[in-house]
C-alpha atoms as a PDB file:
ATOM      1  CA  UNK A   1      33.602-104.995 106.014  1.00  0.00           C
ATOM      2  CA  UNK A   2      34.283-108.724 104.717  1.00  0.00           C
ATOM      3  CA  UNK A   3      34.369-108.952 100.877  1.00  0.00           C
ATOM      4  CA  UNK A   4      33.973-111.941  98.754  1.00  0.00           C
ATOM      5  CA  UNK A   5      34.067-112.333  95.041  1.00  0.00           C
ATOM      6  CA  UNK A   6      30.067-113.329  93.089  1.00  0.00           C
ATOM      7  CA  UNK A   7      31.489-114.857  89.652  1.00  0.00           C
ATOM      8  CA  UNK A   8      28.682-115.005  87.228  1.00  0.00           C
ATOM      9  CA  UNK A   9      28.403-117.129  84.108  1.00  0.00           C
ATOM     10  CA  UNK A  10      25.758-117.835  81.730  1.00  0.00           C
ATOM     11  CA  UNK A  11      25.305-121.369  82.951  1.00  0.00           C
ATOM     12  CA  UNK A  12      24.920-124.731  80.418  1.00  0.00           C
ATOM     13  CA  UNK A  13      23.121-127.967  80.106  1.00  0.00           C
ATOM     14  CA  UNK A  14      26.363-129.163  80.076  1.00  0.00           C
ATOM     15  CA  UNK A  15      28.076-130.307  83.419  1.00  0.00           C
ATOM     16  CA  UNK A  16      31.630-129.907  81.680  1.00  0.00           C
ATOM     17  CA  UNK A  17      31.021-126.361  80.943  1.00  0.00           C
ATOM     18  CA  UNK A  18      29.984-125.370  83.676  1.00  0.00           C
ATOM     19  CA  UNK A  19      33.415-126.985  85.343  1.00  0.00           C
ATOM     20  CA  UNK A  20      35.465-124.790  83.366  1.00  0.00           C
ATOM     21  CA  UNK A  21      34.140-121.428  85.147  1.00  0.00           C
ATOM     22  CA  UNK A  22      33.969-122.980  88.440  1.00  0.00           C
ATOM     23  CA  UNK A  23      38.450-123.850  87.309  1.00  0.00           C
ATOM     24  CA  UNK A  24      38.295-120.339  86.352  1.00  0.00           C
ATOM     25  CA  UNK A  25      37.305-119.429  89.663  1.00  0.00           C
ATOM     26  CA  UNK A  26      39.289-122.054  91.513  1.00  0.00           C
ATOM     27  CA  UNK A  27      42.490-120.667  89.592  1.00  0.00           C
ATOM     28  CA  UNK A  28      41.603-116.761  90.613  1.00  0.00           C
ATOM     29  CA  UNK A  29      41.717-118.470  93.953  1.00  0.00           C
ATOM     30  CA  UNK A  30      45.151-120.445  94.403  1.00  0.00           C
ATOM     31  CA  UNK A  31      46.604-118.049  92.201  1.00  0.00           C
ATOM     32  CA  UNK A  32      45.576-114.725  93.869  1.00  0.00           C
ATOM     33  CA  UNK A  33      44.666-115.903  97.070  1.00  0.00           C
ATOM     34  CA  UNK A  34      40.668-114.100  96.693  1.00  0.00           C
ATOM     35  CA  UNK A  35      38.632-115.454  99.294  1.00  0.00           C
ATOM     36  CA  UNK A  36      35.815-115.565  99.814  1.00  0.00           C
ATOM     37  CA  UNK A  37      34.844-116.667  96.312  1.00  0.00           C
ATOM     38  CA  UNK A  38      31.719-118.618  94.577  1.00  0.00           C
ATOM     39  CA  UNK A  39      31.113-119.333  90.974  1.00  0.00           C
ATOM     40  CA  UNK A  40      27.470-118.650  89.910  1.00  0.00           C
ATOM     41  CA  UNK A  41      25.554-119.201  87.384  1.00  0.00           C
ATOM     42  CA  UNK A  42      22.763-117.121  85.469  1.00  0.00           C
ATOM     43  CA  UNK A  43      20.288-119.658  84.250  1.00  0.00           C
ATOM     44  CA  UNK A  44      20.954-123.514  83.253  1.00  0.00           C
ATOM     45  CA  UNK A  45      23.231-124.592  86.221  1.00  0.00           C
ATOM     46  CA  UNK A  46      23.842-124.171  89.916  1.00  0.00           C
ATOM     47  CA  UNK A  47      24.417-122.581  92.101  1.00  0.00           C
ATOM     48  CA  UNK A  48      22.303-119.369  90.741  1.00  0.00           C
ATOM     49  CA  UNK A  49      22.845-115.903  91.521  1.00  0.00           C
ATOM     50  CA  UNK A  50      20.397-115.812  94.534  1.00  0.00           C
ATOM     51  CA  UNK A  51      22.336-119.552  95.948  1.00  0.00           C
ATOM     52  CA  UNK A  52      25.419-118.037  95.397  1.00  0.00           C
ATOM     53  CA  UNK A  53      25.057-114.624  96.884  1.00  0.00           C
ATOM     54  CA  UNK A  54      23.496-116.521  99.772  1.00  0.00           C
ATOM     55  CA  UNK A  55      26.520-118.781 100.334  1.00  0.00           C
ATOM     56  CA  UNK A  56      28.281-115.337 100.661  1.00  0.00           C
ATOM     57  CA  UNK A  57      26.356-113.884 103.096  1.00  0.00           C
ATOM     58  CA  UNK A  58      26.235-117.151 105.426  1.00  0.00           C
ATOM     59  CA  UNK A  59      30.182-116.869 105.236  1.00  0.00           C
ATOM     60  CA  UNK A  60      29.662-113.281 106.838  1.00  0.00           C
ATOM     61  CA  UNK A  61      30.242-110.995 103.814  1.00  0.00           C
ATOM     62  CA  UNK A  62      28.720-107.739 103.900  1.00  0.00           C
ATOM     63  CA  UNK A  63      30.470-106.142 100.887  1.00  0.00           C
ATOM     64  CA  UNK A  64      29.742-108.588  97.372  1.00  0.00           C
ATOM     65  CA  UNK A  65      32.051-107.997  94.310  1.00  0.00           C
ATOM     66  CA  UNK A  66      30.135-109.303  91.010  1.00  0.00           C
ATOM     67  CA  UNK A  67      32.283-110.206  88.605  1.00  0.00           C
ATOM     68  CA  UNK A  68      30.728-111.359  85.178  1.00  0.00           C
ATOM     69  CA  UNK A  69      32.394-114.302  83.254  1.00  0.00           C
ATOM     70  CA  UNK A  70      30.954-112.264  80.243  1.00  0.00           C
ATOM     71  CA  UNK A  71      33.286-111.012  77.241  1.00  0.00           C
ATOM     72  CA  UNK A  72      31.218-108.314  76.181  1.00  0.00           C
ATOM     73  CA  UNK A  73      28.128-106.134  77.346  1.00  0.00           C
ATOM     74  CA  UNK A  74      25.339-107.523  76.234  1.00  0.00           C
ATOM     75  CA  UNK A  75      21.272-108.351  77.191  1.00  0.00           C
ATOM     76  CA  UNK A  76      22.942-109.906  80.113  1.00  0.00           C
ATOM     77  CA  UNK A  77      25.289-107.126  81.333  1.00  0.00           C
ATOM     78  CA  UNK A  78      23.490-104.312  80.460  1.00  0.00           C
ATOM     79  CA  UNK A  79      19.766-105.893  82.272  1.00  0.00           C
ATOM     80  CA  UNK A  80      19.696-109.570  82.931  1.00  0.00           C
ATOM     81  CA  UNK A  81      22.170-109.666  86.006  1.00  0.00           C
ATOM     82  CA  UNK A  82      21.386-105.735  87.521  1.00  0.00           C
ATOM     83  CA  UNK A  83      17.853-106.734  87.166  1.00  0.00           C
ATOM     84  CA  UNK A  84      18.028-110.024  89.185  1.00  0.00           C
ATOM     85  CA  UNK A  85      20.530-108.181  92.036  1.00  0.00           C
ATOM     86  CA  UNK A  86      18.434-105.242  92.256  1.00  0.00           C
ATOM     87  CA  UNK A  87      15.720-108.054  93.559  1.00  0.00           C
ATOM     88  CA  UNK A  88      18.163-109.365  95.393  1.00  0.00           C
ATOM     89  CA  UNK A  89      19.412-106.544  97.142  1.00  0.00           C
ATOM     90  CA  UNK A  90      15.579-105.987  98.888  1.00  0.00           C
ATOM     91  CA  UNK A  91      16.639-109.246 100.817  1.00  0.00           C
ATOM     92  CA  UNK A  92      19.955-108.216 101.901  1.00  0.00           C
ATOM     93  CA  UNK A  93      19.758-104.740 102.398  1.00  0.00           C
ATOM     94  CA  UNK A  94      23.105-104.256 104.362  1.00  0.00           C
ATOM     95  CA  UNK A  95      24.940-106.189 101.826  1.00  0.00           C
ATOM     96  CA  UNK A  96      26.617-103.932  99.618  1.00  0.00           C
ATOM     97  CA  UNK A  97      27.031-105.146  96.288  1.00  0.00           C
ATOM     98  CA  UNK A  98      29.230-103.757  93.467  1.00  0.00           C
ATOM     99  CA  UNK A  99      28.992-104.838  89.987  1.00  0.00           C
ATOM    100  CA  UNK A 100      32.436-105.501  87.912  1.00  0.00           C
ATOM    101  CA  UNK A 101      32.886-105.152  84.295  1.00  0.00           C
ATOM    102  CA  UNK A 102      32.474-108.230  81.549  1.00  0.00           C
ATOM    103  CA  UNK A 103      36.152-108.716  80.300  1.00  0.00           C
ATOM    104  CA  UNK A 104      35.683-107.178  77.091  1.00  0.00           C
ATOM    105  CA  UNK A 105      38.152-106.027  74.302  1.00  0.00           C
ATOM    106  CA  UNK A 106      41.098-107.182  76.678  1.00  0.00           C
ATOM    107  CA  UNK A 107      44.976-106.935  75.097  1.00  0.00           C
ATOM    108  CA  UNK A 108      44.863-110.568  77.140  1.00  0.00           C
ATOM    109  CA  UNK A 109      42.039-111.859  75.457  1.00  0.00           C
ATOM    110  CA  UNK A 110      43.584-111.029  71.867  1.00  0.00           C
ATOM    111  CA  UNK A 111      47.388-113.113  72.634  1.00  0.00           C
ATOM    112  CA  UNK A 112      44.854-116.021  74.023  1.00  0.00           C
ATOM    113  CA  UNK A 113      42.975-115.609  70.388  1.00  0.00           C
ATOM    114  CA  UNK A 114      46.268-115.561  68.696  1.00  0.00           C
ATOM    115  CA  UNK A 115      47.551-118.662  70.706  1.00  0.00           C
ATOM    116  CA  UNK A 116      44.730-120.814  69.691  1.00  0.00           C
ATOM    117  CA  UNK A 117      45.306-119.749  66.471  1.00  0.00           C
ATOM    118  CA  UNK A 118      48.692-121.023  66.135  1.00  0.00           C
ATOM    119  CA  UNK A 119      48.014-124.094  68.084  1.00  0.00           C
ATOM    120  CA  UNK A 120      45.342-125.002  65.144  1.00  0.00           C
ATOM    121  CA  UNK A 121      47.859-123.786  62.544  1.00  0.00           C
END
């Protein structure tokens, strides 16, 4: 099987928010090497979930990771996204697709908190 990596985030009128998951993404790349990877986006921005899984499965991957750019489980997480890839699925029925969790209450997420803190301090 040939994975590659379905990051999801909400998506934004704004172009320049949208950049900043698609650096996310570009940094879990260089950093860590994960390729196949695409940034998607729920609603708002491209490419969507649908464009994105697409772009997977033209680069001959048969096993999808989704990972949400979510920090907690909310209406999203919990129906939003498995909603929209159990539709999906029906049009790629030997892609298997596995569904990662948001990043939640993360020790790494509270020393980023605390750093902004002290950089507004």
């Amino acid at each position: 099987m040939k994975t590659g990596i379905l990051m999801i985030a909400h998506g934004s009128r704004l172009q320049e928010a949208n950049n900043h998951a698609v650096a996310i993404g570009r940094m879990v790349q260089e950093k860590h090497g994960v390729e196949p990877l695409v940034v998607s986006f729920m609603e708002l921005a491209k490419p969507s979930m649908a464009e994105g899984l697409a772009q997977l499965v033209a680069a001959g991957v048969d096993d999808v990771k989704v990972i949400p750019l979510f920090l907690y489980n909310g209406v999203h997480i919990q129906k939003d996204i498995p909603e929209e890839l159990e539709e999906l699925q029906k049009s790629y029925p030997n892609i298997q697709i596995t569904v990662g969790r948001p990043l939640g209450a993360d020790e790494r997420i509270a020393q980023l908190i605390f750093e902004r803190i002290q950089e507004v301090s």
